[in-house]
Protein backbone atom coordinates (compact mmCIF):
# COMPACT_ATOMS: atom_id res chain seq x y z
CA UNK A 1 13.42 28.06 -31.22
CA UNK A 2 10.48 28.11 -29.13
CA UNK A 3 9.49 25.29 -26.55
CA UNK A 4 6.26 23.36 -27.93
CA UNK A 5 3.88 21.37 -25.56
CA UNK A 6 0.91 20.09 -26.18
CA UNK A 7 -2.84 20.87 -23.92
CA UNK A 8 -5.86 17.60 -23.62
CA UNK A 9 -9.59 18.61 -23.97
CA UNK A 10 -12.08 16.63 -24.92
CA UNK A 11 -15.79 16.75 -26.10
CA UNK A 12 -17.77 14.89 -23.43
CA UNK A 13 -21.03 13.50 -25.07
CA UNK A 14 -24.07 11.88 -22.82
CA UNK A 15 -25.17 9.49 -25.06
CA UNK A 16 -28.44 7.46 -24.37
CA UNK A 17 -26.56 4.06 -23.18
CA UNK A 18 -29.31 1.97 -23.95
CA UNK A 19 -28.43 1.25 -27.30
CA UNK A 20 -25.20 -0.63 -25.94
CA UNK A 21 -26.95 -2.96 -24.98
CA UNK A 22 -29.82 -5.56 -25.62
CA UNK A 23 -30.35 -7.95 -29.14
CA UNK A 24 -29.57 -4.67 -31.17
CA UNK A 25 -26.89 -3.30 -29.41
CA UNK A 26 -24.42 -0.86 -30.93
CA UNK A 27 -21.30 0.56 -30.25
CA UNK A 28 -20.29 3.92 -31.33
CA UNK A 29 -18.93 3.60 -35.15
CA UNK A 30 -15.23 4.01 -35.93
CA UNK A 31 -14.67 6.95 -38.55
CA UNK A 32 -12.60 7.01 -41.48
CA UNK A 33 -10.15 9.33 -42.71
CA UNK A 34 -12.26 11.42 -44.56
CA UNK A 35 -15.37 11.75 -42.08
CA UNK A 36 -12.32 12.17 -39.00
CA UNK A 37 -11.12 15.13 -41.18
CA UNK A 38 -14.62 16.45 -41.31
CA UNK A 39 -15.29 15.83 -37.74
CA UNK A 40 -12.34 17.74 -36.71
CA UNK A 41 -12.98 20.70 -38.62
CA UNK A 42 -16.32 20.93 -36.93
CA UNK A 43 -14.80 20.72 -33.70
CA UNK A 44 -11.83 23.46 -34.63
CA UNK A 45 -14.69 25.89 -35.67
CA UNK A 46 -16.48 25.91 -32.65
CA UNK A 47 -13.04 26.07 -30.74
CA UNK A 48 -12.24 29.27 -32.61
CA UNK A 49 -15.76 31.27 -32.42
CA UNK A 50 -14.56 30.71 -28.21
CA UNK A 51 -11.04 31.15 -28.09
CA UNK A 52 -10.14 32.55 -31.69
CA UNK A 53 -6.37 32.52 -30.34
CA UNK A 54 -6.35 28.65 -30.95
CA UNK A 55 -6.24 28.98 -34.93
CA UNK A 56 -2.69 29.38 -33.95
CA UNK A 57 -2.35 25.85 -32.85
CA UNK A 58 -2.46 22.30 -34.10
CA UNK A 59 -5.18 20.68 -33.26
CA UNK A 60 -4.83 16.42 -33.14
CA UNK A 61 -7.83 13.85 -33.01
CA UNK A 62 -9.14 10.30 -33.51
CA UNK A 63 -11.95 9.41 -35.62
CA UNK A 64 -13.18 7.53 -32.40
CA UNK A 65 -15.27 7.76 -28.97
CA UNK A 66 -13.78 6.33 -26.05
CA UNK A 67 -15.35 4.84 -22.56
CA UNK A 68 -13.93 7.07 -19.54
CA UNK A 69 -12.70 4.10 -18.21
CA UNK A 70 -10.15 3.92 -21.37
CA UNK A 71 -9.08 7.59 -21.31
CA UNK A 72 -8.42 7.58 -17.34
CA UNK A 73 -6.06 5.18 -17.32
CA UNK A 74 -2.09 4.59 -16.23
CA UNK A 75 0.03 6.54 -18.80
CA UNK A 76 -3.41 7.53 -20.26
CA UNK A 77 -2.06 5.87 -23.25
CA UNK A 78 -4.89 7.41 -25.81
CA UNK A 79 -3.90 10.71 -24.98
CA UNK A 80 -0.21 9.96 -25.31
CA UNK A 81 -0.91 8.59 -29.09
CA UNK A 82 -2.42 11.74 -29.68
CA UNK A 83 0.47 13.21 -28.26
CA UNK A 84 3.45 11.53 -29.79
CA UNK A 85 1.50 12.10 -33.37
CA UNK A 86 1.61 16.22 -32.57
CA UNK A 87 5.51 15.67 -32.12
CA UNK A 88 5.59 14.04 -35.69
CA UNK A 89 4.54 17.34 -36.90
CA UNK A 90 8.03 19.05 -35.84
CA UNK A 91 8.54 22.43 -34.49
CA UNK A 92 11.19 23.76 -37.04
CA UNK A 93 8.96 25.45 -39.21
CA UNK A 94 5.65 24.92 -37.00
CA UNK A 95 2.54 25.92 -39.07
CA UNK A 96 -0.77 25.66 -37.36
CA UNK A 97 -3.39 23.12 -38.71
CA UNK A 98 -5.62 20.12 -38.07
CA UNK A 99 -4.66 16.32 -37.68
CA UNK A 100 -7.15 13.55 -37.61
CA UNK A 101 -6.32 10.12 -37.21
CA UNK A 102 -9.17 8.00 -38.92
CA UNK A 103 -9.85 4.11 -39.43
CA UNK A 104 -9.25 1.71 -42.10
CA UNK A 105 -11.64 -0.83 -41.88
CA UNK A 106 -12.53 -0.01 -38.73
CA UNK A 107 -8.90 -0.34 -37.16
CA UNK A 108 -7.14 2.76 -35.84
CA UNK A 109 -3.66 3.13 -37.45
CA UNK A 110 -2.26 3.25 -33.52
CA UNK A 111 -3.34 -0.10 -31.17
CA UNK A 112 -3.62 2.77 -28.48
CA UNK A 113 -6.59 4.54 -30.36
CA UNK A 114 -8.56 1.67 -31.08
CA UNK A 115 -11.73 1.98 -29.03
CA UNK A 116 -11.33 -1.07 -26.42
CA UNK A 117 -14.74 -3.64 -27.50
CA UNK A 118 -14.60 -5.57 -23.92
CA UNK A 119 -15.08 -2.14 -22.15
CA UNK A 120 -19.18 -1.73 -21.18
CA UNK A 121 -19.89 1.18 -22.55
CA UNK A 122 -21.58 3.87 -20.22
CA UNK A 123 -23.61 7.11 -21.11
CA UNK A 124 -20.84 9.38 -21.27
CA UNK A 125 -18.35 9.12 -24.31
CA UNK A 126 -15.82 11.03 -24.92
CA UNK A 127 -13.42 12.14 -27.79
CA UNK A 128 -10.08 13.37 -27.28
CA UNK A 129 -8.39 16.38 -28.33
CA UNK A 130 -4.69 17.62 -28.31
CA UNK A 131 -4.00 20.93 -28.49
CA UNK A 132 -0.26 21.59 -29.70
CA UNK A 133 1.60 24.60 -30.05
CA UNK A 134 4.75 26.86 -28.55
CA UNK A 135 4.70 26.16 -24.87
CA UNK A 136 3.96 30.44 -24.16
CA UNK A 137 0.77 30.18 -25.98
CA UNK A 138 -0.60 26.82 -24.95
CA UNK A 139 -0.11 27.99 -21.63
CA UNK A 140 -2.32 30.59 -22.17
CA UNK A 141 -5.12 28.80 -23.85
CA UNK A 142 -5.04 26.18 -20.96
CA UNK A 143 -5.78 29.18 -18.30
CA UNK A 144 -8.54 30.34 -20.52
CA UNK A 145 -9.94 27.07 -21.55
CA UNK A 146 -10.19 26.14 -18.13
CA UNK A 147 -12.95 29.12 -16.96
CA UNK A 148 -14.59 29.49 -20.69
CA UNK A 149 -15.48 25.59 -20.94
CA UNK A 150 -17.46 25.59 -18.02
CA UNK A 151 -19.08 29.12 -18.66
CA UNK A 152 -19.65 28.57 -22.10
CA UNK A 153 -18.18 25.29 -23.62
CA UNK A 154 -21.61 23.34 -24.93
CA UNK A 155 -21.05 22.14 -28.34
CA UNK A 156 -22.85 24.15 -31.48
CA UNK A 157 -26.02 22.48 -32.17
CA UNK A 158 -24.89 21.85 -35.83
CA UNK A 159 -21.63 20.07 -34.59
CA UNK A 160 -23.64 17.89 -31.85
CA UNK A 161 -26.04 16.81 -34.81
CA UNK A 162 -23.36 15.88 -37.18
CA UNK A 163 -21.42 14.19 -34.93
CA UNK A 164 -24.63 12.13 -33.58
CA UNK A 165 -24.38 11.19 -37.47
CA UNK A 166 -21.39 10.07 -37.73
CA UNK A 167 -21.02 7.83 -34.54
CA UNK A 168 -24.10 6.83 -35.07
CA UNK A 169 -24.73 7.67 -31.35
CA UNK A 170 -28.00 9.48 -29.77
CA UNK A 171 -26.43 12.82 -28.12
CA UNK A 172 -28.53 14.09 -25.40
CA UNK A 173 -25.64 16.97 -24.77
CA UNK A 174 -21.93 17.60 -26.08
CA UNK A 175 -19.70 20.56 -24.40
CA UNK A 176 -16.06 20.89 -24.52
CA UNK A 177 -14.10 20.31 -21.08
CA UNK A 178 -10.63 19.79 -20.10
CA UNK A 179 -8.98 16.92 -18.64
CA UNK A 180 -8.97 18.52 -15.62
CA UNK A 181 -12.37 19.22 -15.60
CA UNK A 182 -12.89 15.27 -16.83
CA UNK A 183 -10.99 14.05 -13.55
CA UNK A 184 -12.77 16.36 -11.46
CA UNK A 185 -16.03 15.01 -12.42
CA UNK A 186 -15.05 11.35 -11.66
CA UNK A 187 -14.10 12.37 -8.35
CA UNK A 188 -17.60 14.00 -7.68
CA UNK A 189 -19.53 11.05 -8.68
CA UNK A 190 -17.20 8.38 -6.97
CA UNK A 191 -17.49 10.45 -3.84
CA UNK A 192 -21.26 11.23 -4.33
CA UNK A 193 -21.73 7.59 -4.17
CA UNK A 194 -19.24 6.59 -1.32
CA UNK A 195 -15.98 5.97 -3.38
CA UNK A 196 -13.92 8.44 -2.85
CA UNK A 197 -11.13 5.70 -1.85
CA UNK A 198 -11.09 4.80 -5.94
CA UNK A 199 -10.56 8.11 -6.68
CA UNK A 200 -7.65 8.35 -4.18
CA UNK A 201 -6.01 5.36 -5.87
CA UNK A 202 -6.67 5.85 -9.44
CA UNK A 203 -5.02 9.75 -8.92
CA UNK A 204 -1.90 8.02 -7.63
CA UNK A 205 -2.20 5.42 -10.35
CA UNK A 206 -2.47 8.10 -13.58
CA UNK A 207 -0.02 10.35 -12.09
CA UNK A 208 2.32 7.71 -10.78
CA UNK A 209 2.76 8.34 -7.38
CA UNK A 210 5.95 6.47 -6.11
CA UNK A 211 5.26 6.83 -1.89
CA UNK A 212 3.18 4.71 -0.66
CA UNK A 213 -0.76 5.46 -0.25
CA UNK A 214 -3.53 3.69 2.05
CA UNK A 215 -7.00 4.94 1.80
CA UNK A 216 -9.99 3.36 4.18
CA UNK A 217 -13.46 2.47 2.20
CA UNK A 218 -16.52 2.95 3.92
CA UNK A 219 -16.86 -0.41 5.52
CA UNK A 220 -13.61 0.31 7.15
CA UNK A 221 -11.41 -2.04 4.38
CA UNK A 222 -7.67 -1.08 3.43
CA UNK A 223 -6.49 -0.63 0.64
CA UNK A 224 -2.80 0.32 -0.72
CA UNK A 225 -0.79 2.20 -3.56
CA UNK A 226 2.72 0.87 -3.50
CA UNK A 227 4.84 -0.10 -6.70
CA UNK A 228 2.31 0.79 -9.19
CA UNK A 229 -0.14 -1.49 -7.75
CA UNK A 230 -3.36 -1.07 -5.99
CA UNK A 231 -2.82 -3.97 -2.92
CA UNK A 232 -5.64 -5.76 -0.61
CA UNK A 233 -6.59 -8.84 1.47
CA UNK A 234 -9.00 -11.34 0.51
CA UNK A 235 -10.62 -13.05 3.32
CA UNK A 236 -12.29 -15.85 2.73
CA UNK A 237 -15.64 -16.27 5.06
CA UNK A 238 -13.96 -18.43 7.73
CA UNK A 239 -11.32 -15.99 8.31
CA UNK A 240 -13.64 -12.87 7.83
CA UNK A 241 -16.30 -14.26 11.05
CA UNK A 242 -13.33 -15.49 13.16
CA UNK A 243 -10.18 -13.50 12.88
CA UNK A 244 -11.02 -10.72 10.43
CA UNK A 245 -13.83 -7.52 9.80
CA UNK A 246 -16.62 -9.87 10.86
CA UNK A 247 -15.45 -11.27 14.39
CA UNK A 248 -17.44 -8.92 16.36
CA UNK A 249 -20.60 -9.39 14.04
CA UNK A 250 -23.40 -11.30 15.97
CA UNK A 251 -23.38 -15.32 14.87
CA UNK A 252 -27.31 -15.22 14.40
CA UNK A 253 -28.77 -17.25 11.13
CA UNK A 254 -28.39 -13.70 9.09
CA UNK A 255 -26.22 -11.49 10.71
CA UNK A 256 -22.86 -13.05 9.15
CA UNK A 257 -24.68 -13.83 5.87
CA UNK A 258 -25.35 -10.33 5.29
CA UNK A 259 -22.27 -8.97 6.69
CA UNK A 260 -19.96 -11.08 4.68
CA UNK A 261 -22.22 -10.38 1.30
CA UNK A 262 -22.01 -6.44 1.97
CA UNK A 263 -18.20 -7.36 2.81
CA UNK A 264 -17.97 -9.23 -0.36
CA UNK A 265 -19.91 -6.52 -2.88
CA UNK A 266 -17.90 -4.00 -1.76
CA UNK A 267 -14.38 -5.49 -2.68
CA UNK A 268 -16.13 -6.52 -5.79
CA UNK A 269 -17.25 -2.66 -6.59
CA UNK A 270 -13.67 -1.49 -6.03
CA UNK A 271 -12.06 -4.73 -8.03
CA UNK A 272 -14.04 -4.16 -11.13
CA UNK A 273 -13.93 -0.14 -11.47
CA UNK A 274 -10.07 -0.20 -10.58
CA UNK A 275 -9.37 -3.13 -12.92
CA UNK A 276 -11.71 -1.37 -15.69
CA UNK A 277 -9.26 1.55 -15.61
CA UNK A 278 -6.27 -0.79 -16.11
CA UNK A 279 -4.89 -0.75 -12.61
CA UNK A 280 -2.85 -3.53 -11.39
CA UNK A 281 -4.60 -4.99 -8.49
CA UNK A 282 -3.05 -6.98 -5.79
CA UNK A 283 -5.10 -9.94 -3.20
CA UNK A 284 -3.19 -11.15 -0.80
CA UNK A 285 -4.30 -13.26 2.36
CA UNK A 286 -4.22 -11.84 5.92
CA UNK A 287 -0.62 -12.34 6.91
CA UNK A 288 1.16 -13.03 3.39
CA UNK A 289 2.66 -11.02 0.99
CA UNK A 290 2.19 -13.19 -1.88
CA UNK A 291 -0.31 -12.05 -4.52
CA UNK A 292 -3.03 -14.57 -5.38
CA UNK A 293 -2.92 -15.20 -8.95
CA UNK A 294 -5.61 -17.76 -9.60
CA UNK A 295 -9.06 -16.95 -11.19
CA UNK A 296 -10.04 -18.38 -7.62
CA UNK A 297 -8.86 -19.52 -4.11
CA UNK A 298 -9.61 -22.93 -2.93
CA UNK A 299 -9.26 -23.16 1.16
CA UNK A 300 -9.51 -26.17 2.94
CA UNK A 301 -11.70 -26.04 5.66
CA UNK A 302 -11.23 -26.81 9.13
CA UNK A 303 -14.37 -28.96 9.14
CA UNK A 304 -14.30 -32.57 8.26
CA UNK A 305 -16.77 -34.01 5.87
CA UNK A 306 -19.94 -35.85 6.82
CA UNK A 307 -22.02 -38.73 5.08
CA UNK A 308 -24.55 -36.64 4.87
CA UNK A 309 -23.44 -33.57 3.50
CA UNK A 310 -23.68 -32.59 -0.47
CA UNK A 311 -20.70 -33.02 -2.75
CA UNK A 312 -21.01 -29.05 -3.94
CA UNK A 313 -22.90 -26.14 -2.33
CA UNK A 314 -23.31 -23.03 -4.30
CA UNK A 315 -23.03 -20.42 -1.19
CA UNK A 316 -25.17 -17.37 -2.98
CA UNK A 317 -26.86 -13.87 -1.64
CA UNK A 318 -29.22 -11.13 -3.38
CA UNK A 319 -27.84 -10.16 -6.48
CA UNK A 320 -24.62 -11.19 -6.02
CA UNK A 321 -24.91 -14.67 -7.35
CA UNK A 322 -21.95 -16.73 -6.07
CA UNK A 323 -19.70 -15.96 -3.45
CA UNK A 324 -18.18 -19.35 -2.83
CA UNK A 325 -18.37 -23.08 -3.28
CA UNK A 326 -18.18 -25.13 -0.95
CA UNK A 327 -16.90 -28.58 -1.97
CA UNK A 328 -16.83 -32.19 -0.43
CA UNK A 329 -13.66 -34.85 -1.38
CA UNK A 330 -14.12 -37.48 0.49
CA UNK A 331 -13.30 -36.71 3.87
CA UNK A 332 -11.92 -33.17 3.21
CA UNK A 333 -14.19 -30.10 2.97
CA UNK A 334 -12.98 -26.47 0.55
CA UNK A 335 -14.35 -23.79 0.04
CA UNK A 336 -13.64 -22.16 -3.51
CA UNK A 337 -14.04 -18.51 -3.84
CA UNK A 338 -14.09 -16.69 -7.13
CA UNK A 339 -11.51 -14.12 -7.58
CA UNK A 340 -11.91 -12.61 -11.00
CA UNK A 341 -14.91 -12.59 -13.64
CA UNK A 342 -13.51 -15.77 -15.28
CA UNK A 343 -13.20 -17.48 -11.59
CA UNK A 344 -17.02 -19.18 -11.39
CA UNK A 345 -16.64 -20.69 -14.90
CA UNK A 346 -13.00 -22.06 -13.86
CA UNK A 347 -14.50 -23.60 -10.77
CA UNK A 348 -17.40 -25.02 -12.53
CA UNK A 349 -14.64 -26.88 -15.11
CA UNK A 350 -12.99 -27.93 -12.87
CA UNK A 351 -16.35 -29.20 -10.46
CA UNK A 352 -17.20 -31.12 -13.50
CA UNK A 353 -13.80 -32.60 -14.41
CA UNK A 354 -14.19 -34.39 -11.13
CA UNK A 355 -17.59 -34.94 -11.29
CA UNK A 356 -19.21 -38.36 -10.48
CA UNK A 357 -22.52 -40.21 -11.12
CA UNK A 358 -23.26 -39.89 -7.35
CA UNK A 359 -22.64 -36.05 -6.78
CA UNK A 360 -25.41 -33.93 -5.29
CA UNK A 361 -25.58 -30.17 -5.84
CA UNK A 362 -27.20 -27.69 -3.59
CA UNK A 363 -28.35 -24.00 -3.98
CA UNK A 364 -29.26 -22.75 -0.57
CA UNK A 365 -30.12 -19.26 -2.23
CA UNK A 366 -27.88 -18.00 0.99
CA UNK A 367 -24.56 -18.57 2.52
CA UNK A 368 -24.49 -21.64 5.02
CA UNK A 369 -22.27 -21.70 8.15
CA UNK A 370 -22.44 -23.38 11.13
CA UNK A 371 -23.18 -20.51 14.01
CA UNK A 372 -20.61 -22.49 16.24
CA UNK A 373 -17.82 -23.08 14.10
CA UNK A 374 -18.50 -19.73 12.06
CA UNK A 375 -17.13 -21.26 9.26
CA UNK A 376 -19.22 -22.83 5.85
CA UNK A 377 -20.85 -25.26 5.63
CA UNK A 378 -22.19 -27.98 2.97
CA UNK A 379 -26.02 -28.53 2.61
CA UNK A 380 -27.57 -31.45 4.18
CA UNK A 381 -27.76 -33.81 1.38
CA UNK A 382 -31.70 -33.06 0.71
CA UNK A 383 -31.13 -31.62 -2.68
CA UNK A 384 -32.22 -33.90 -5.82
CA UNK A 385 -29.63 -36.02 -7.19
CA UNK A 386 -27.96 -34.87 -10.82
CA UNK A 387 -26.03 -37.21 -12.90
């Protein structure tokens, strides 16, 4: 009996991403049995006018785009579906054919092929394809897939157009390409725009490195694969303009502002595209090994509280709305940093669980720190009263 593996392609479709978005947004539609069957068989025929060979093969898809971010993930766990469902098919008396996986009701059959609705949705979707047959000839197809997709692998102009139909999509261009060719991609646009460190991690992270990686970002920040987690420090501002990247940056009225901001986006660029592909992530402060598993730090300051200071400064910069809070109780100042998406609305709960009638609330529009101390600092209380 022959050995049987299985080959991933996919058609890559740029789709015109502003229809994701806005009062009449849209997300790609969800196919059902029927139209997956049909979609597939478009696919197949275009597969078979460029490589003819793979009418020998099984051929396995979902009625269902996907966000790259979902199909470049840890166990890439759509492509494994697909995968286990070509074993179903059994190899005792393989016969070559087509198996799509459609919706009922919108919900895939398998949790791991349901299109993920909290993902935003960028122009380039993407349906995956297994190709399954004896291991001899899928090793074959994968060598020639590999140079004929990028010669010649657009998508048919009558398969593009039915398959803008039936997502209900707007397909600017569709071509076949490996998974290969998918990761490769990735890579070139992460590193085209300075991110080759995400690439670094998210490569040990889908094919499970088990030693140890660091990688350096651009603004000189570490950052760690170890036990199937990506793992960095948070420092907070005080700790960044004393002891950490910032101690050498001039203590002028915007030098550490801007520093700590451009400090700040950057961890928050590499947080929410490695958390997007489902990578563990890991803060820790300078000094501990213990991950920081709030929605946000709170760090008592080393400043003491003054009669004239406001009860809660929102410390903010350019378009990166809040980077912390600082926050005065009674004679002890903190400063409350937001560590995941959820962290600002925690912190505001929790500002107005203590709330009182004589609280003031300030919104610089900058982050505030004594040049001295280079630590935060609350507003001067200057701001209109809210009750």
């Amino acid at each position: 009996m022959s050995d049987f593996q299985s080959y991933r392609v996919l058609v890559a479709m740029e789709t015109d991403a502003t229809r994701y978005y806005g009062p009449d947004a849209t997300r790609p539609a969800v196919l059902r049995k029927t139209d997956a069957e049909q979609m597939l068989a478009h696919i197949a025929a275009d597969l078979q006018v460029l490589i003819p060979e793979v009418s020998r093969c099984s051929l396995v898809a979902p009625g269902a785009l996907y966000d790259q971010t979902q199909i470049l993930r840890p166990g890439c766990p759509v492509f494994s579906a697909l995968e286990a469902a070509a074993r179903q098919v059994g190899t005792e008396s393989f016969k070559p054919g087509l198996v799509s996986i459609g919706a009922v009701e919108g919900n895939m059959p398998v949790s791991e092929l349901q299109p993920m609705a909290d993902i935003p949705l960028g122009l380039l979707q993407l349906l995956p394809i297994v190709i399954h047959g004896p291991s001899e000839q899928i090793n074959r197809l994968a060598t020639t897939m590999e140079h004929l997709f990028l010669e010649r692998g657009q998508l048919s102009a009558h398969s593009a157009t039915w398959l803008q139909a039936a997502f209900d999509v707007s397909i600017l261009h569709a071509r076949l390409m490996t998974s290969t060719d998918l990761n490769a991609m990735l890579r070139l646009q992460l590193e085209h725009h300075g991110f080759l460190p995400i690439w670094e991690l998210l490569d040990a992270a889908l094919y499970e490195r088990v030693e140890p990686l660091t990688v350096s970002t651009a603004n000189g920040k570490t950052w760690r694969w170890e036990a199937g987690a990506a793992h960095t420090t948070f420092e907070t501002f005080d700790y960044w303009a004393s002891e950490g990247a910032g101690a050498e940056v001039a203590a002028d009225r915007l030098a550490l502002a801007a520093g700590y901001a451009e400090w700040t986006r950057e961890l928050r660029q590499y947080l929410v595209t490695l958390r997007a592909h489902g990578l563990a992530v890991r803060l820790v402060l300078p000094e501990s090994t213990e991950p920081l598993t709030d929605s946000f730090l709170t760090e008592v300051s080393a400043d003491a509280a003054e009669d004239d200071h406001c009860v809660v400064t929102e410390h903010q910069f350019d378009d990166l709305g809040t980077i912390a809070v600082t926050v005065v109780s009674g004679a002890r100042v903190e400063n409350w940093y937001p560590l995941r998406p959820r962290g600002l609305n925690d912190m505001h709960v929790r500002l107005r669980q203590q709330a009182s009638a004589e609280q003031t609330v300030a919104f610089p529009g900058t982050i505030l720190y004594d040049q001295g101390t280079r630590r935060l600092r609350p507003e001067l209380n200057r701001a209109s009263r809210v009750h």
